[in-house]
Each structure stands twice: as C-alpha cells, then as structure tokens.
PDB file of N, CA and C in Angstrom:
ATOM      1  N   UNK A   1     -68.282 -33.979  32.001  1.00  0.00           N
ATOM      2  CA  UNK A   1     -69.496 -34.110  32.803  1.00  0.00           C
ATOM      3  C   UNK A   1     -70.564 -34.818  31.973  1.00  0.00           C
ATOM      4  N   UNK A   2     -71.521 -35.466  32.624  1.00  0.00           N
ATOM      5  CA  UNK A   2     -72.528 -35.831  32.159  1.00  0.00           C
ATOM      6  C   UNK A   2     -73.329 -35.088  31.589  1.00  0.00           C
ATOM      7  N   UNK A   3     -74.505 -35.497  30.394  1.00  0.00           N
ATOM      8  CA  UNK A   3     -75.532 -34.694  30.078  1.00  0.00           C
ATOM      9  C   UNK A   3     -76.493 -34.140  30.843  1.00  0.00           C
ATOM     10  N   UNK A   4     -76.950 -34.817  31.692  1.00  0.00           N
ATOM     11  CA  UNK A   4     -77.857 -34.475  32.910  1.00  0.00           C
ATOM     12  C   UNK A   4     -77.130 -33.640  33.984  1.00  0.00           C
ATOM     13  N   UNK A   5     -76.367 -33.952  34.120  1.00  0.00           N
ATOM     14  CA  UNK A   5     -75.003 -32.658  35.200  1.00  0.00           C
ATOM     15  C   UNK A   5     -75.200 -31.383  34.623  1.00  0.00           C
ATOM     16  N   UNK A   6     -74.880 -31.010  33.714  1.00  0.00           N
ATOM     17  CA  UNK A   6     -74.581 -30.086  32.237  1.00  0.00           C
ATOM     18  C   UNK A   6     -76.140 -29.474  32.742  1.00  0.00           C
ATOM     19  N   UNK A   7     -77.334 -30.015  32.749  1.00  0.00           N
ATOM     20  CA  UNK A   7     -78.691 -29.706  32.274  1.00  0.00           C
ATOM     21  C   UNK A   7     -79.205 -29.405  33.374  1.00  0.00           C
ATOM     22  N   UNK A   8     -78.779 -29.951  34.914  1.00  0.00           N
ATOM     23  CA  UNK A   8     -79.066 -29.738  36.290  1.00  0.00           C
ATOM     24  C   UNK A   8     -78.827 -28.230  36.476  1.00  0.00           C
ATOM     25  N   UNK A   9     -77.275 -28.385  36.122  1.00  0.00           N
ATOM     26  CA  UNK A   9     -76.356 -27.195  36.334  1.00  0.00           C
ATOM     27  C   UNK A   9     -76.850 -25.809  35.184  1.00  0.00           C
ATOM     28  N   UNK A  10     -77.651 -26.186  34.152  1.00  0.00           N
ATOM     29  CA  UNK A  10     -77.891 -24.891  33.316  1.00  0.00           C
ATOM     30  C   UNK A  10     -79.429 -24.611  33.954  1.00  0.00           C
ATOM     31  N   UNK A  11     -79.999 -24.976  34.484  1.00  0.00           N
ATOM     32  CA  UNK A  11     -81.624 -24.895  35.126  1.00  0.00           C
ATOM     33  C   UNK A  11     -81.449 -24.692  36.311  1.00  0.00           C
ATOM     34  N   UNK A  12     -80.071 -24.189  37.060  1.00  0.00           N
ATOM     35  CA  UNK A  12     -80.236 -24.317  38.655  1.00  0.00           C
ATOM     36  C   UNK A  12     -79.709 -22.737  38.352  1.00  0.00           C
ATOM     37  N   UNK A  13     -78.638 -22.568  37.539  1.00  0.00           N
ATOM     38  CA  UNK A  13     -78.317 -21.120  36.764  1.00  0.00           C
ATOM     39  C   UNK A  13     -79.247 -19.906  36.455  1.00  0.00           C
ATOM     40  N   UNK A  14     -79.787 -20.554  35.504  1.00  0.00           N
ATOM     41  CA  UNK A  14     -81.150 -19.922  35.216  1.00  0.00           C
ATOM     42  C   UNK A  14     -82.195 -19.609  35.796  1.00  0.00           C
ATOM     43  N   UNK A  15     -82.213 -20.658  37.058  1.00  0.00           N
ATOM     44  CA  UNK A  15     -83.241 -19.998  37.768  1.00  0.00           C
ATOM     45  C   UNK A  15     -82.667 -19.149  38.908  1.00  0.00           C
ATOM     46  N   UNK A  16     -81.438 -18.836  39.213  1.00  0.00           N
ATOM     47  CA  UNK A  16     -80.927 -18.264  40.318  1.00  0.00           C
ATOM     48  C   UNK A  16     -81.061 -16.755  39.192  1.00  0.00           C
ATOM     49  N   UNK A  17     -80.595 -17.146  38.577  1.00  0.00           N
ATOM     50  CA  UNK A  17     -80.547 -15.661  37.409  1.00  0.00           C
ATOM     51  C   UNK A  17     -81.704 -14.869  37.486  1.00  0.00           C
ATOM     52  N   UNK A  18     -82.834 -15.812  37.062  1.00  0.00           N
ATOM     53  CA  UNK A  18     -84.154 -15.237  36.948  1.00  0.00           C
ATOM     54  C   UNK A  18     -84.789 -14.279  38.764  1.00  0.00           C
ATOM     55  N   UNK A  19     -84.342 -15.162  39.541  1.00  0.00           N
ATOM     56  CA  UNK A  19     -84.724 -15.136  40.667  1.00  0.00           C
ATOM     57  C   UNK A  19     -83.811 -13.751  41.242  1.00  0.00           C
ATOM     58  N   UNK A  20     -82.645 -13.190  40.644  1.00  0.00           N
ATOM     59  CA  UNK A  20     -82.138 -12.047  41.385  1.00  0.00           C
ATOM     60  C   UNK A  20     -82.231 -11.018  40.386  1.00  0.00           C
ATOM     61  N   UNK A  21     -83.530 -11.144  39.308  1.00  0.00           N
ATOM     62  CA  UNK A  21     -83.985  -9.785  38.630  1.00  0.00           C
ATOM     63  C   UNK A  21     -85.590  -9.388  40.045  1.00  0.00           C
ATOM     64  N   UNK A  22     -85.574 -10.371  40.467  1.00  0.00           N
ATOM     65  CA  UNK A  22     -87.307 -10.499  41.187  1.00  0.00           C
ATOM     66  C   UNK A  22     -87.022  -8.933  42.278  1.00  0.00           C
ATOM     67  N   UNK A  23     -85.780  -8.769  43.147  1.00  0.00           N
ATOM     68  CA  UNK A  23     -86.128  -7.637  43.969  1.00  0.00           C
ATOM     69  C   UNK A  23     -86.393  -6.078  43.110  1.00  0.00           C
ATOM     70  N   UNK A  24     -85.720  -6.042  42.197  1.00  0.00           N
ATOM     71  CA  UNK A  24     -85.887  -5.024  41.338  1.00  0.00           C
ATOM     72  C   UNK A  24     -87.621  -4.622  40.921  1.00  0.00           C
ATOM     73  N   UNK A  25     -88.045  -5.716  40.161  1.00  0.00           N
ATOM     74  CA  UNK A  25     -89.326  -6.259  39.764  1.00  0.00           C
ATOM     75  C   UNK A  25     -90.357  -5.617  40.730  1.00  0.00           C
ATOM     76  N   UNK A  26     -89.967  -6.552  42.004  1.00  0.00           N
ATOM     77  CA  UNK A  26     -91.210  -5.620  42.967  1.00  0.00           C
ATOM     78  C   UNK A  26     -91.035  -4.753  43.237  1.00  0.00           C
ATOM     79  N   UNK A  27     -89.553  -4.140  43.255  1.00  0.00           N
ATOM     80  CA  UNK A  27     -89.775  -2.636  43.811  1.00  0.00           C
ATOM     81  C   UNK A  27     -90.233  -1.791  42.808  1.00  0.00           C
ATOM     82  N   UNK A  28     -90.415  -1.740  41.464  1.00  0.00           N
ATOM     83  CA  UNK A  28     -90.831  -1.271  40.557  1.00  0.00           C
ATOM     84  C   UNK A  28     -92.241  -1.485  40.367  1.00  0.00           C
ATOM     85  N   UNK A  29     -92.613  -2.444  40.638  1.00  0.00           N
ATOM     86  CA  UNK A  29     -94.015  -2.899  40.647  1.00  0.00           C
ATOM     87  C   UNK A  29     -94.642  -1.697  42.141  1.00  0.00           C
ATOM     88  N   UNK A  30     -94.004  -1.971  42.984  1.00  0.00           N
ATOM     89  CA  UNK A  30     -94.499  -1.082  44.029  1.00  0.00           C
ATOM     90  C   UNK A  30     -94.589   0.184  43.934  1.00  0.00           C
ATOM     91  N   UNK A  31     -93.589   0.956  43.243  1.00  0.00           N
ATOM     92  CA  UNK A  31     -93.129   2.443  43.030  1.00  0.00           C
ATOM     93  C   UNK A  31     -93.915   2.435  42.310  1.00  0.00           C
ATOM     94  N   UNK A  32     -94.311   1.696  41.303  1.00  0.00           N
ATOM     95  CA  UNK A  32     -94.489   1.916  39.673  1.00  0.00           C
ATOM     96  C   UNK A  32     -93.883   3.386  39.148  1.00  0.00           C
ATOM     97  N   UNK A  33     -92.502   3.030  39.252  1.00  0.00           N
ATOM     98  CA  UNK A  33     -91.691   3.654  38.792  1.00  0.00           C
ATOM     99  C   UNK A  33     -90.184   2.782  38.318  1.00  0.00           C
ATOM    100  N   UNK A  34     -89.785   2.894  37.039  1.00  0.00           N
ATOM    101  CA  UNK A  34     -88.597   2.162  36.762  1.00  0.00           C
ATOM    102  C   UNK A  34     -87.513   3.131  36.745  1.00  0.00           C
ATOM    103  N   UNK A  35     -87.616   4.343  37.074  1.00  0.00           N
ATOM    104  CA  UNK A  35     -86.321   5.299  37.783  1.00  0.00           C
ATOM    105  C   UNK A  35     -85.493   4.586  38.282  1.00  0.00           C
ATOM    106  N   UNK A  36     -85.516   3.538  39.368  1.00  0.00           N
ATOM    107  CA  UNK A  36     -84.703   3.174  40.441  1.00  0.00           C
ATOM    108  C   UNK A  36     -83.885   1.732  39.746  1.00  0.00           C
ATOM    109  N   UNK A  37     -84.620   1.409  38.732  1.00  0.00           N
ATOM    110  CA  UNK A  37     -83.039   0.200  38.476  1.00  0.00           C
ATOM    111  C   UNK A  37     -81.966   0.424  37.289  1.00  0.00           C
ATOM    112  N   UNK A  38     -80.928   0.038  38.344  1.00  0.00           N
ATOM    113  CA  UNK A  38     -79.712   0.093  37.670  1.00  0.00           C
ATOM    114  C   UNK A  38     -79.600   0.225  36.469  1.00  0.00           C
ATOM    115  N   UNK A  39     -79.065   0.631  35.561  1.00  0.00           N
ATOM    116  CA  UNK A  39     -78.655   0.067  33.955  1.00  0.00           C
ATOM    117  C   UNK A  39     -78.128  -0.537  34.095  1.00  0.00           C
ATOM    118  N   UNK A  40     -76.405  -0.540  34.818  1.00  0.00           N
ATOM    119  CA  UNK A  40     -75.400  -1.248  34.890  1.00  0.00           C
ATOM    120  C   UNK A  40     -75.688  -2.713  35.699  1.00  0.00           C
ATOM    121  N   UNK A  41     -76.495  -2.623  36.628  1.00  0.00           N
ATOM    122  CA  UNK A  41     -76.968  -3.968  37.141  1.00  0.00           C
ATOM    123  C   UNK A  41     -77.284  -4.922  36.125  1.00  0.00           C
ATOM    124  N   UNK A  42     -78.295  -4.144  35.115  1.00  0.00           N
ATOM    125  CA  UNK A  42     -79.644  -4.658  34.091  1.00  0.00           C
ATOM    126  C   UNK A  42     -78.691  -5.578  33.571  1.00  0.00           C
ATOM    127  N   UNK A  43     -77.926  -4.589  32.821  1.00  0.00           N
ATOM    128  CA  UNK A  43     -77.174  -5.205  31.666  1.00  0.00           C
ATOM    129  C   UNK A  43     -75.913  -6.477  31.738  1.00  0.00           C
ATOM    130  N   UNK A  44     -75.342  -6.193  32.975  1.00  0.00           N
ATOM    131  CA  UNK A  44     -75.132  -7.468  33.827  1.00  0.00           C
ATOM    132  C   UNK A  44     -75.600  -8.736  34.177  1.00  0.00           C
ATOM    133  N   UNK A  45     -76.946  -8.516  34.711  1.00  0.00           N
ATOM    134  CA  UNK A  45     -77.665  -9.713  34.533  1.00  0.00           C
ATOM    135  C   UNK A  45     -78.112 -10.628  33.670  1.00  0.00           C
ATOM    136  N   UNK A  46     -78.118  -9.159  32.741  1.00  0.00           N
ATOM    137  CA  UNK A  46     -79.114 -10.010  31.385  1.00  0.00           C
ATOM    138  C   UNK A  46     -77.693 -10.490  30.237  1.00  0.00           C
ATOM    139  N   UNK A  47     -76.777 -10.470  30.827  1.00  0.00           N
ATOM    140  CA  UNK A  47     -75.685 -10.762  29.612  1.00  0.00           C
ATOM    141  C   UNK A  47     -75.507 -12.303  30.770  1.00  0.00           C
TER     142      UNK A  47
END
C-alpha cells in the first residue's frame, strides 16, 4: 500500500476508536459516576 493509504487508514482507525470510548464518557459524565464502565470493555479498547 501506499504511504498515504497506510496514514488515511491509521486516522480513520483512530478516530473510530476514539469515537466508541464517547458513549461511556457521557454516561459517566451524566451519572458522574464511573461504577458503570466496563473494565473488560476499557481494556479492549484501549489495547
């Protein structure tokens, strides 16, 4: 693949990544309580 393919494809990643910690986020922001997220989700995502 190209360099720019490669760089499309790691920034379209990353932001889908970033973007499916966001429902957690507000519901925690709303509760203001972090009781309710996963570990096993967390640690999933963030690996």
């Amino acid at each position: 693949m190209h360099e720019a393919t490669v760089t499309v494809l790691g920034v379209f990643a990353t932001t889908l990544s970033a973007l499916s910690l966001l429902p957690q986020v507000i519901r925690t922001w709303r509760t203001r309580s972090a009781g309710d997220i996963s570990a096993s989700w967390l640690i999933v995502a963030l690996l």
